[in-house]
Every structure is written in C-alpha cells, then in structure tokens.
N, C-alpha and C. Protein backbone atom coordinates (compact mmCIF):
# COMPACT_ATOMS: atom_id res chain seq x y z
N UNK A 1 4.36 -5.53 10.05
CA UNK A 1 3.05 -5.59 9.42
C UNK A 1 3.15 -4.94 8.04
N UNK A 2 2.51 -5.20 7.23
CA UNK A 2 2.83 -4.81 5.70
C UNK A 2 0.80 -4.25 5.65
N UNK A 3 0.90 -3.64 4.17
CA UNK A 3 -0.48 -3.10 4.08
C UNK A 3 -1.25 -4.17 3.59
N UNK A 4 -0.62 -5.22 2.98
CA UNK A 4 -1.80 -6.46 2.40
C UNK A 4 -2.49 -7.09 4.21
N UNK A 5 -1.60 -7.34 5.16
CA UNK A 5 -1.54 -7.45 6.34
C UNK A 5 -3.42 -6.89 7.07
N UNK A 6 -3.41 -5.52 6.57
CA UNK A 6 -4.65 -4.88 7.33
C UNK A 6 -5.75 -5.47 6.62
N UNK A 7 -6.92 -4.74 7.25
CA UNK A 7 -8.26 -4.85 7.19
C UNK A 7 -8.79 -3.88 5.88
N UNK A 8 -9.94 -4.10 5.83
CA UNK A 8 -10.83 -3.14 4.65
C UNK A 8 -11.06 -2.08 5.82
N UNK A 9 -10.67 -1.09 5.60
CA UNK A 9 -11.11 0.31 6.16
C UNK A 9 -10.14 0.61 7.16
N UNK A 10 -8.92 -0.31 7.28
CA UNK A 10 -8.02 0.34 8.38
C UNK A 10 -7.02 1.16 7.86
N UNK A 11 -6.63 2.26 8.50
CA UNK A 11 -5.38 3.28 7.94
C UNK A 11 -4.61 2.82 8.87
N UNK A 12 -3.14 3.17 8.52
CA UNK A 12 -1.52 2.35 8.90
C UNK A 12 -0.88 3.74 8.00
N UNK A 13 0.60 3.98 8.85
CA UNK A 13 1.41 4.94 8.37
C UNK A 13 2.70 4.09 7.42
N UNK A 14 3.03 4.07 6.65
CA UNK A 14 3.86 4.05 5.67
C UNK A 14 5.56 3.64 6.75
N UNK A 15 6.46 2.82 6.96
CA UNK A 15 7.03 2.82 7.81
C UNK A 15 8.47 2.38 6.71
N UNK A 16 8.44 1.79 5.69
CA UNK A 16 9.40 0.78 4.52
C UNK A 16 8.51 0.96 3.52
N UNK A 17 9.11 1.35 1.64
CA UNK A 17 9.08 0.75 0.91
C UNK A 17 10.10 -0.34 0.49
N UNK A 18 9.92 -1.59 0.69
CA UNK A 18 10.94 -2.43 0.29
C UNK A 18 10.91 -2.97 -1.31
N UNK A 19 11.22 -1.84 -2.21
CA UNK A 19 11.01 -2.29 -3.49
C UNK A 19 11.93 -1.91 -4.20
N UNK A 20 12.01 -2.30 -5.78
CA UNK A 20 12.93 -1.54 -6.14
C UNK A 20 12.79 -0.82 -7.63
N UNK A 21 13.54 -0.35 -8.13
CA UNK A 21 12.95 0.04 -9.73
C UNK A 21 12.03 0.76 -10.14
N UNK A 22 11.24 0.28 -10.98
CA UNK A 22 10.83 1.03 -11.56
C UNK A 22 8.86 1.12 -10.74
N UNK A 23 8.52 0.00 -10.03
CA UNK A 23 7.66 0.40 -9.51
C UNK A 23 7.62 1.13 -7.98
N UNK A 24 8.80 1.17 -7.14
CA UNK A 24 9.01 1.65 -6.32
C UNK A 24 8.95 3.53 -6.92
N UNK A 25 9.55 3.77 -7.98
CA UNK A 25 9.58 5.09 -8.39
C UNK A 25 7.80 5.23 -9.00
N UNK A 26 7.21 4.55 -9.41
CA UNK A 26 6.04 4.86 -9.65
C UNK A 26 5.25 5.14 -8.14
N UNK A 27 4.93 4.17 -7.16
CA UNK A 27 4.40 4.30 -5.95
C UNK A 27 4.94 5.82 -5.55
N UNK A 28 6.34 5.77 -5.16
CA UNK A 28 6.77 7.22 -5.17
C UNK A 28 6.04 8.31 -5.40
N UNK A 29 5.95 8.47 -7.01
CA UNK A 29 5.12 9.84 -7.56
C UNK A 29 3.61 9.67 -7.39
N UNK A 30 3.47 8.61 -6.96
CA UNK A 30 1.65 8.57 -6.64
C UNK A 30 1.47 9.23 -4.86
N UNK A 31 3.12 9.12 -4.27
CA UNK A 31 2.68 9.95 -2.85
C UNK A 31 2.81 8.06 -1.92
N UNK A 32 3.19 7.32 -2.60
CA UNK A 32 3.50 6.21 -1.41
C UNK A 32 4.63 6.20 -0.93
N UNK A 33 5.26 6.70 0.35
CA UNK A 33 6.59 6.53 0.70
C UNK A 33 6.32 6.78 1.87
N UNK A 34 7.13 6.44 2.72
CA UNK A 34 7.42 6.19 4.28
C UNK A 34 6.97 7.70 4.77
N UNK A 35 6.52 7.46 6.05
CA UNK A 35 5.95 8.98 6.73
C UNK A 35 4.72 8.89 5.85
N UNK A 36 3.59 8.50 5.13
CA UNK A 36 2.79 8.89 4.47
C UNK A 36 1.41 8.04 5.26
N UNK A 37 0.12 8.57 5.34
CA UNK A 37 -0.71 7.95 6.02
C UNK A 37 -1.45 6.80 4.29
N UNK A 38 -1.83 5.74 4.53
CA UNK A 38 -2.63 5.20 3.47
C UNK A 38 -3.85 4.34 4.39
N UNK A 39 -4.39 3.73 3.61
CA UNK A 39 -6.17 3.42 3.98
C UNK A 39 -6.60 2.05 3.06
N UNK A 40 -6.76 0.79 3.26
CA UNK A 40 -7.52 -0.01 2.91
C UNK A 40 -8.98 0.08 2.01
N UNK A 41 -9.24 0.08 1.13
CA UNK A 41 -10.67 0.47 0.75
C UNK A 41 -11.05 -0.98 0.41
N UNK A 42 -10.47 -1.81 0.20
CA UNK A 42 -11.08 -3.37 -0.26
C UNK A 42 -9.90 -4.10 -1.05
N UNK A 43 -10.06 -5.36 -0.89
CA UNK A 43 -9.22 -6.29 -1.81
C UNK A 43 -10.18 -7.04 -3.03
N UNK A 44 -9.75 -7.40 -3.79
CA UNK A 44 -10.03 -8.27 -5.15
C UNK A 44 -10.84 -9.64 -4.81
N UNK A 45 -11.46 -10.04 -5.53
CA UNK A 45 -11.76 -11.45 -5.03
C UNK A 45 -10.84 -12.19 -5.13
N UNK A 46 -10.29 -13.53 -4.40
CA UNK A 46 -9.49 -14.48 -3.73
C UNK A 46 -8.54 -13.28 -3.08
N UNK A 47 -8.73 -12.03 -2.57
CA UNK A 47 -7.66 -11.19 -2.00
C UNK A 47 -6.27 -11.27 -2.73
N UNK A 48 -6.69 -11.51 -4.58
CA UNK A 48 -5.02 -11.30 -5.35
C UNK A 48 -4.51 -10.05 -5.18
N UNK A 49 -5.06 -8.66 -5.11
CA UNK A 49 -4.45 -6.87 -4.86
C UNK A 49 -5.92 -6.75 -4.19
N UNK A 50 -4.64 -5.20 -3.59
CA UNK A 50 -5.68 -4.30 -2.57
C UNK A 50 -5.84 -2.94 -2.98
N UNK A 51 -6.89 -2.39 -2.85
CA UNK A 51 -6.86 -1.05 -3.13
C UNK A 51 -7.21 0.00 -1.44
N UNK A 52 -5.95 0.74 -2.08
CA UNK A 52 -5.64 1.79 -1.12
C UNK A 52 -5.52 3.05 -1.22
N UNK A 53 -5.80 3.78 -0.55
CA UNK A 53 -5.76 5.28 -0.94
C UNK A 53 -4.97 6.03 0.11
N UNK A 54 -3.53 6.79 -0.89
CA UNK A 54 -2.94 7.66 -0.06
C UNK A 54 -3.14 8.98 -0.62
N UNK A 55 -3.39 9.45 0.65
CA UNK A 55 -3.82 11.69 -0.08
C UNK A 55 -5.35 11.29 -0.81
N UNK A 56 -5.16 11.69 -2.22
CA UNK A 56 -6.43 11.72 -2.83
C UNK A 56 -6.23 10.79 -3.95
N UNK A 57 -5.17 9.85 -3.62
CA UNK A 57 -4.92 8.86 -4.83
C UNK A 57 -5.29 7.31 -4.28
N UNK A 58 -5.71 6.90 -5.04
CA UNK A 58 -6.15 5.31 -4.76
C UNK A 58 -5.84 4.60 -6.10
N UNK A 59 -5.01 3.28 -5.34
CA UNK A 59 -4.14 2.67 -6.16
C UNK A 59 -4.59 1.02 -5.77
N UNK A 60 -4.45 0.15 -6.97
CA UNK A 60 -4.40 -1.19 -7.15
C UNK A 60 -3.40 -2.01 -6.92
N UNK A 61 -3.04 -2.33 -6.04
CA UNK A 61 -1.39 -3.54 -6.19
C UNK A 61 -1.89 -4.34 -5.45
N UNK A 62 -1.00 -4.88 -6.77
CA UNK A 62 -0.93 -6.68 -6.37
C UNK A 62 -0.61 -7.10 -4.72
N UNK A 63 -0.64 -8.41 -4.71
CA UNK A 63 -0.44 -9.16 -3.13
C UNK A 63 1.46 -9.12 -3.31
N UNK A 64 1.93 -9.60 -4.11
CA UNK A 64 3.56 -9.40 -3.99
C UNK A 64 3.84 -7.82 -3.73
N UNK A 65 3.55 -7.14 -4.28
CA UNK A 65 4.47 -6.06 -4.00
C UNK A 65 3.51 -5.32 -2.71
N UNK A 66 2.65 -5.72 -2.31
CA UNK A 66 1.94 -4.83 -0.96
C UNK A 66 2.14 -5.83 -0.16
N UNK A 67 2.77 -6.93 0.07
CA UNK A 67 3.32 -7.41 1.14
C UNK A 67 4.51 -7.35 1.52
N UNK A 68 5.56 -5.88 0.11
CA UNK A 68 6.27 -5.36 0.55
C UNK A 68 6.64 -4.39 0.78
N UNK A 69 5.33 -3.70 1.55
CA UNK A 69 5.13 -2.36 2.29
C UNK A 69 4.77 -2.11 3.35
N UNK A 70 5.80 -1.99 4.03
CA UNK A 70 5.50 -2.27 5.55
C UNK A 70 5.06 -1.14 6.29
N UNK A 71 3.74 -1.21 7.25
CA UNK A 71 3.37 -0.43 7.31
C UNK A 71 3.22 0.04 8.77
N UNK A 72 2.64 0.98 10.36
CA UNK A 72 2.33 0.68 11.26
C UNK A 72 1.40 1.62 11.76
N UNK A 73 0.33 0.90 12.58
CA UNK A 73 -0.84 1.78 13.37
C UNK A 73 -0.49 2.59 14.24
C-alpha cells in the first residue's frame, strides 16, 4: 500500500521510501522516512498530489512520487 493508496484522514506508518536523489533527501529533512507515523489531510482536484502531515509538517506531493511511499496501518 503506498500513501496516495489511503483515504482523507487515514494515518499509515512509513514502511519504504522508494526514491532517490534529491527529493528523497528533501522528504528526509521534512521527517518522511520509514518508522515515521504520516496522515492524509486531502488530495488536489482530479487527485494529481496529496497533502500529508508528518510530526508538525505537512507536505504537497505529487501522485508519482507518493505512489512511491509505501506505507502500512
């Protein structure tokens, strides 16, 4: 299951970042990495990115790279 995968308002634990470079090191310092709890707050209209919040940070990504973050309840 990846985090684009969930619902608006469901939390999922961080299980894979499957990324690489330079946005994998950004997610990183925002506190997204495996072992980490994150949270659904809503997607975009046509569901192009989702916004999620891990800790006290809430972040925008796209549908490619949050369907490569796998995540589990």
């Amino acid at each position: 299951m990846t985090v684009f995968d969930l619902k608006r308002g469901d939390s999922a634990t961080v299980t894979a970042v499957n990324l690489s470079g330079g946005l994998k090191a950004r997610l990183t310092a925002l506190g997204i990495k495996s072992g980490e709890k994150v949270r659904v707050l809503g997607f975009s209209l046509f569901k192009s990115s989702v916004l999620i919040s891990c800790s006290a940070v809430r972040v925008a990504i796209r549908k490619e790279p949050a369907e490569k973050i796998e995540v589990s309840q």
